[in-house]
PDB file of N, CA and C in Angstrom:
ATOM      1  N   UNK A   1      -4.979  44.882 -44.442  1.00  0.00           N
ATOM      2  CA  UNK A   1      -4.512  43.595 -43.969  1.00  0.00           C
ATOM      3  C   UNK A   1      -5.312  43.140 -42.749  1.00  0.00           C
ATOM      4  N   UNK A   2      -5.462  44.050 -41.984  1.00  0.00           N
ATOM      5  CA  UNK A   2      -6.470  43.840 -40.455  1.00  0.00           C
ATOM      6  C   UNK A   2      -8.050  43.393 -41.077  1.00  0.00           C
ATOM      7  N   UNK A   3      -8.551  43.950 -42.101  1.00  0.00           N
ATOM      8  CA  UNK A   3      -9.647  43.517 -42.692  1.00  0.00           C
ATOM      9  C   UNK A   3      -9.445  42.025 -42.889  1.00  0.00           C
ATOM     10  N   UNK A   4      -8.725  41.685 -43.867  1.00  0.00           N
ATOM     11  CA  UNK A   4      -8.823  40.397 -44.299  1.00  0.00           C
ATOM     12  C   UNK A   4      -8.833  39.658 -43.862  1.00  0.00           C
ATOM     13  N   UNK A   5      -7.704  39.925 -42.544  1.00  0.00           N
ATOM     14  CA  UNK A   5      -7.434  38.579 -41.418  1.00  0.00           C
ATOM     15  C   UNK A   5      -8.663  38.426 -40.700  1.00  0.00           C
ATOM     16  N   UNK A   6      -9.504  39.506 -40.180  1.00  0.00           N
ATOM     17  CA  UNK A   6     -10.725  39.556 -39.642  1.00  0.00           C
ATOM     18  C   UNK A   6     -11.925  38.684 -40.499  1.00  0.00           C
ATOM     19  N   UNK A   7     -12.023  38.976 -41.819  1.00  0.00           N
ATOM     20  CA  UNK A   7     -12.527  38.225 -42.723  1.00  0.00           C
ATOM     21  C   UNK A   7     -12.178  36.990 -42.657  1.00  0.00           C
ATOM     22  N   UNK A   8     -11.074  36.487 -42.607  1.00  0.00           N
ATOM     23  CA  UNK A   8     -10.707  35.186 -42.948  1.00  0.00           C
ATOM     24  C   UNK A   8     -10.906  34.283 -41.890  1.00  0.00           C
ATOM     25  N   UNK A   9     -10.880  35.262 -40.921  1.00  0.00           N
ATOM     26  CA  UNK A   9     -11.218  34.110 -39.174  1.00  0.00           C
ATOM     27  C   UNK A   9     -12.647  34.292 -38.815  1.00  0.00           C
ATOM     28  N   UNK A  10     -13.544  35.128 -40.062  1.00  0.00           N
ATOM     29  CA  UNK A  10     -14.755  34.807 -39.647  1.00  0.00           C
ATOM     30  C   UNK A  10     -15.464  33.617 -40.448  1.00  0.00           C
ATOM     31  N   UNK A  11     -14.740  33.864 -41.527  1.00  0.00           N
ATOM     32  CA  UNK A  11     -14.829  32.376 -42.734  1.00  0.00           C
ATOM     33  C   UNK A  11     -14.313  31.609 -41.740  1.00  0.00           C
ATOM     34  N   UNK A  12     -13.545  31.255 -41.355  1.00  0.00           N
ATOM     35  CA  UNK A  12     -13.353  30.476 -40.644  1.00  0.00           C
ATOM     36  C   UNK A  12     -14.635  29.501 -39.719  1.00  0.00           C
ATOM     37  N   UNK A  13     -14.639  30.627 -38.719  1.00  0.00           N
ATOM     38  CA  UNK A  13     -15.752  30.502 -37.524  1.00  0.00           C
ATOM     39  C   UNK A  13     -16.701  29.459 -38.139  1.00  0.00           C
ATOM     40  N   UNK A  14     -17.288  30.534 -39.420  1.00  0.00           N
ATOM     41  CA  UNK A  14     -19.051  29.912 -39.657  1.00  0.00           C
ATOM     42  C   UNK A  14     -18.585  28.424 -40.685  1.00  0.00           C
ATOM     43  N   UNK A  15     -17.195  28.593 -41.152  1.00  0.00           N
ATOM     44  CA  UNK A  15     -17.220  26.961 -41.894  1.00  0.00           C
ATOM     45  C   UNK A  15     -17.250  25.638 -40.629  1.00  0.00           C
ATOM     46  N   UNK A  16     -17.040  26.237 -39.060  1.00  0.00           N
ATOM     47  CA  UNK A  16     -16.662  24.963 -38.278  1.00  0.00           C
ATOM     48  C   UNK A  16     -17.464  25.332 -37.258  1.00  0.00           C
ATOM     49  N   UNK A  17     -18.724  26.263 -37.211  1.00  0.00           N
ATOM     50  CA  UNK A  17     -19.539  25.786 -36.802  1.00  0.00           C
ATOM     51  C   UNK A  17     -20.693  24.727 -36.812  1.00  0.00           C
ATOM     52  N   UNK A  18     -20.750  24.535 -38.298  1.00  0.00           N
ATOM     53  CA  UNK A  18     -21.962  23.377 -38.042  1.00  0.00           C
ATOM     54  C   UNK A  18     -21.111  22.116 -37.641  1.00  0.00           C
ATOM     55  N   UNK A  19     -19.966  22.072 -37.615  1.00  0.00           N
ATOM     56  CA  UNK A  19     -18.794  20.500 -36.934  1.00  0.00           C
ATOM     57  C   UNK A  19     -19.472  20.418 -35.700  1.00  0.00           C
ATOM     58  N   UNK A  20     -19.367  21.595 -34.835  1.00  0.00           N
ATOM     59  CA  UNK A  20     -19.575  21.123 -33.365  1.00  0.00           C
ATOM     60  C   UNK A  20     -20.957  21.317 -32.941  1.00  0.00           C
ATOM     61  N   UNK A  21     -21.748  20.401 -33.559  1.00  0.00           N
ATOM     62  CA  UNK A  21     -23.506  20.165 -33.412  1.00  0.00           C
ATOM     63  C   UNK A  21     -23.450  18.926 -32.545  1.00  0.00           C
ATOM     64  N   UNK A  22     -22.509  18.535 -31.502  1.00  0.00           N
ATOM     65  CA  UNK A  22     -22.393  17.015 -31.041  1.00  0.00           C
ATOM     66  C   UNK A  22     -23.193  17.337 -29.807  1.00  0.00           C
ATOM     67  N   UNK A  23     -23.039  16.387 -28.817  1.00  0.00           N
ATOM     68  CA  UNK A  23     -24.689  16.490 -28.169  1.00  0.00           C
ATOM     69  C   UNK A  23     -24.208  17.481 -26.934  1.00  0.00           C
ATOM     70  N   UNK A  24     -23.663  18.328 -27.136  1.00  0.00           N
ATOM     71  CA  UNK A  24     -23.548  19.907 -26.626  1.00  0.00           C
ATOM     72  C   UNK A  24     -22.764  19.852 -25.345  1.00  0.00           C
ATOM     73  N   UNK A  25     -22.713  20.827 -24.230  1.00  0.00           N
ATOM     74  CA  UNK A  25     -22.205  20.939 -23.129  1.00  0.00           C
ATOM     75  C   UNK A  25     -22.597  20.438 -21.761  1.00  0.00           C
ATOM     76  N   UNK A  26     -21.551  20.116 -21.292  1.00  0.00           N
ATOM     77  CA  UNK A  26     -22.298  19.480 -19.603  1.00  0.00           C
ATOM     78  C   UNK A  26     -23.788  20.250 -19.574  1.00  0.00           C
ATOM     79  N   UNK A  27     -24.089  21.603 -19.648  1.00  0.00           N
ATOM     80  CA  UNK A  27     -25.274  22.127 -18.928  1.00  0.00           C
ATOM     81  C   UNK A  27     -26.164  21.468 -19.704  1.00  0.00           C
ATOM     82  N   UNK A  28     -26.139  21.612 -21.189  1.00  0.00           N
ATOM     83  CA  UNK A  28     -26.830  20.848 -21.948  1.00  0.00           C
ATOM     84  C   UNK A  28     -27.070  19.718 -22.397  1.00  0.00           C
ATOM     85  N   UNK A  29     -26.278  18.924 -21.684  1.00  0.00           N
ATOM     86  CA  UNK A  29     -26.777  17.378 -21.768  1.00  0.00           C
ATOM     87  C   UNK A  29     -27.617  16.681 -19.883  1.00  0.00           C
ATOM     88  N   UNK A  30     -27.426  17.843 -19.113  1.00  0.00           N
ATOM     89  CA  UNK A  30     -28.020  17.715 -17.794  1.00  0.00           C
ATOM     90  C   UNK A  30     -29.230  18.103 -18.239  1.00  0.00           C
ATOM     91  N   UNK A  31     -29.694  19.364 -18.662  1.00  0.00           N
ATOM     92  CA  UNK A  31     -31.231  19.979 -18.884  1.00  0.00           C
ATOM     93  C   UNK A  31     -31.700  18.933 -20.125  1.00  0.00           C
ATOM     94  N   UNK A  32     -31.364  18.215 -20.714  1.00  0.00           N
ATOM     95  CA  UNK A  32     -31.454  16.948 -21.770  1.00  0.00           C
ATOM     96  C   UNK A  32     -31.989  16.077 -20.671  1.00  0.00           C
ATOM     97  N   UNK A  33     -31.746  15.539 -19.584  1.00  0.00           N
ATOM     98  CA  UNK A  33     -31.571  14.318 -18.601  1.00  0.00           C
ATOM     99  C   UNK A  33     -33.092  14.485 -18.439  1.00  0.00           C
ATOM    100  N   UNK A  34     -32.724  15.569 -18.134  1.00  0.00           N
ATOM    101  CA  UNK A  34     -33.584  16.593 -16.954  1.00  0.00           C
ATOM    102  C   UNK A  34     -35.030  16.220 -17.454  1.00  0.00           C
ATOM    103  N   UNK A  35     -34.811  16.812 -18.802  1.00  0.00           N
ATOM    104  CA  UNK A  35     -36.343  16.604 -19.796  1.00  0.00           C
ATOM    105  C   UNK A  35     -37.017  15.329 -19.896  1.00  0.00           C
ATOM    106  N   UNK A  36     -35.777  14.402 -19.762  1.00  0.00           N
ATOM    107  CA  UNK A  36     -36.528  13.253 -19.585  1.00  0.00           C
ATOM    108  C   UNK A  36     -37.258  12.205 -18.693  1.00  0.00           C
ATOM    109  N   UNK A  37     -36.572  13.023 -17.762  1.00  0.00           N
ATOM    110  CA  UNK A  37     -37.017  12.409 -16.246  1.00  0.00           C
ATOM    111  C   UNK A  37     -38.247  12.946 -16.172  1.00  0.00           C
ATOM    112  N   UNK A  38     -38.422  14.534 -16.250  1.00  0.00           N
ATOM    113  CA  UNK A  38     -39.558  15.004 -16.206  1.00  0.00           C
ATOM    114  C   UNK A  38     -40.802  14.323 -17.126  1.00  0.00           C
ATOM    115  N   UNK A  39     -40.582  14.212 -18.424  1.00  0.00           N
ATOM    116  CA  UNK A  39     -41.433  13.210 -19.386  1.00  0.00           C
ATOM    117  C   UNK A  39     -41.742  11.834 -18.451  1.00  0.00           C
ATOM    118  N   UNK A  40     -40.848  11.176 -17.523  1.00  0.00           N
ATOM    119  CA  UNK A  40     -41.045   9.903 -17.667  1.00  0.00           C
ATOM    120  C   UNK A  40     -42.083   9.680 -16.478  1.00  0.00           C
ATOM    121  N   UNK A  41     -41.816  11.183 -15.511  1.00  0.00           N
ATOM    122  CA  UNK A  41     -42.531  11.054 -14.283  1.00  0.00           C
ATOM    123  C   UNK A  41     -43.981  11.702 -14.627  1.00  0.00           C
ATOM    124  N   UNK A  42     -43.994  12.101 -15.747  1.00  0.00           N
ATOM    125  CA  UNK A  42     -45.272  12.813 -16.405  1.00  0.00           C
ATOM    126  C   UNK A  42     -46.327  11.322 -16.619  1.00  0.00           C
ATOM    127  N   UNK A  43     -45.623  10.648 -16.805  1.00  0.00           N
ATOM    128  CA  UNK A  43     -46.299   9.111 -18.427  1.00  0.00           C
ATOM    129  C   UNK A  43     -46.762   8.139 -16.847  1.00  0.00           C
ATOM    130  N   UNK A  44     -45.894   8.286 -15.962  1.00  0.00           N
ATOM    131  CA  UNK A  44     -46.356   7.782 -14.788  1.00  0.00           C
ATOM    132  C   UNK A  44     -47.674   8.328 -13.612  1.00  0.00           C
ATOM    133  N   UNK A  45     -47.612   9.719 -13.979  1.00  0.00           N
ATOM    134  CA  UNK A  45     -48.666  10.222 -12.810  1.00  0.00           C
ATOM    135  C   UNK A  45     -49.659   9.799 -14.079  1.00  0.00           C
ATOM    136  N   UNK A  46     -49.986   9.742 -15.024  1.00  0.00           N
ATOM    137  CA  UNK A  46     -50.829   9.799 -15.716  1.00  0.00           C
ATOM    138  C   UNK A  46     -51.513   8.338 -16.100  1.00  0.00           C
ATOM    139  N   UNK A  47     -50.562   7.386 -15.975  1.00  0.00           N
ATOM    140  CA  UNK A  47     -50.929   5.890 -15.644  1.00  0.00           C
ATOM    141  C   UNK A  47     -51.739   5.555 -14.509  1.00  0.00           C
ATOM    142  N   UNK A  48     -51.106   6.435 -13.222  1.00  0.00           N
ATOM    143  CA  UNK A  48     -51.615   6.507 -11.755  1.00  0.00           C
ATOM    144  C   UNK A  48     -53.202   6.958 -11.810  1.00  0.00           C
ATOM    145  N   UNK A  49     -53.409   7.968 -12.753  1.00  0.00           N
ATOM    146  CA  UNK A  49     -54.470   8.380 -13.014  1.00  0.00           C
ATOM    147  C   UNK A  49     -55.589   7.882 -13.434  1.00  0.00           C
ATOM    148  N   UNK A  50     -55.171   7.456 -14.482  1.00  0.00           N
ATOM    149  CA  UNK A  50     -55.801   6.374 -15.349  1.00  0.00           C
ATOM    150  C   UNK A  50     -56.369   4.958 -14.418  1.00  0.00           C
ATOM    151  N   UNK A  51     -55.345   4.856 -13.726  1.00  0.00           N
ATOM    152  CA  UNK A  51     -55.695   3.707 -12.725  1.00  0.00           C
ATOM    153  C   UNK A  51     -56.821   3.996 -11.392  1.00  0.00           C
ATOM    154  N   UNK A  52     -56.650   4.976 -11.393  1.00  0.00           N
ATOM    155  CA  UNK A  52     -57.111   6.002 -10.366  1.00  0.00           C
ATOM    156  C   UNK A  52     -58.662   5.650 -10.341  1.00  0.00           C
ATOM    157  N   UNK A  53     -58.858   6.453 -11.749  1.00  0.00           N
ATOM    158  CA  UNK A  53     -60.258   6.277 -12.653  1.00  0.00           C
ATOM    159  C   UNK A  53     -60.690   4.713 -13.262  1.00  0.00           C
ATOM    160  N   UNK A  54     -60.068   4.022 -13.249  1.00  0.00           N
ATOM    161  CA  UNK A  54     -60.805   2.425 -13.300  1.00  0.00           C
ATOM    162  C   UNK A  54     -61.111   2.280 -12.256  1.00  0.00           C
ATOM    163  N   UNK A  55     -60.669   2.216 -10.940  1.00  0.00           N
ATOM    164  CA  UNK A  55     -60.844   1.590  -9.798  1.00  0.00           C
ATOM    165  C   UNK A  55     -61.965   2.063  -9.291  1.00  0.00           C
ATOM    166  N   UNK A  56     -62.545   3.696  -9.145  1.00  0.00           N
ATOM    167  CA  UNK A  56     -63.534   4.437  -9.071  1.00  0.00           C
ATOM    168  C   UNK A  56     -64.670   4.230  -9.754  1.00  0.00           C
ATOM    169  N   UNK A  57     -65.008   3.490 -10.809  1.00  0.00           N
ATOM    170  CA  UNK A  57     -65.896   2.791 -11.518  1.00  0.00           C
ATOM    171  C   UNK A  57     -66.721   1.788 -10.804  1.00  0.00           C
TER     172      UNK A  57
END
């Protein structure tokens, strides 16, 4: 009986894990932010750059 119930709440588990794929936990929607700020300040030094190198011409 201890088997089955163990069985049955692991059927469980893996049928309602793929449900909670939503856009994850506080930590993981901060390191999400995070990534993008970093991307956006990336697209900017690299404009700066770019500008950098016309003007030096």
């Amino acid at each position: 009986m201890k088997t089955l119930s163990l069985l049955l709440l692991a059927l469980f588990t893996c049928l309602l894990m793929p449900c909670c794929r939503g856009s994850g936990g506080p930590a993981q929607r901060v390191g999400y932010e995070m990534d993008r700020a970093a991307y956006k300040v990336g697209g900017g030094i690299a404009r700066a750059g770019q500008s950098i190198q016309r003007a030096a011409r």
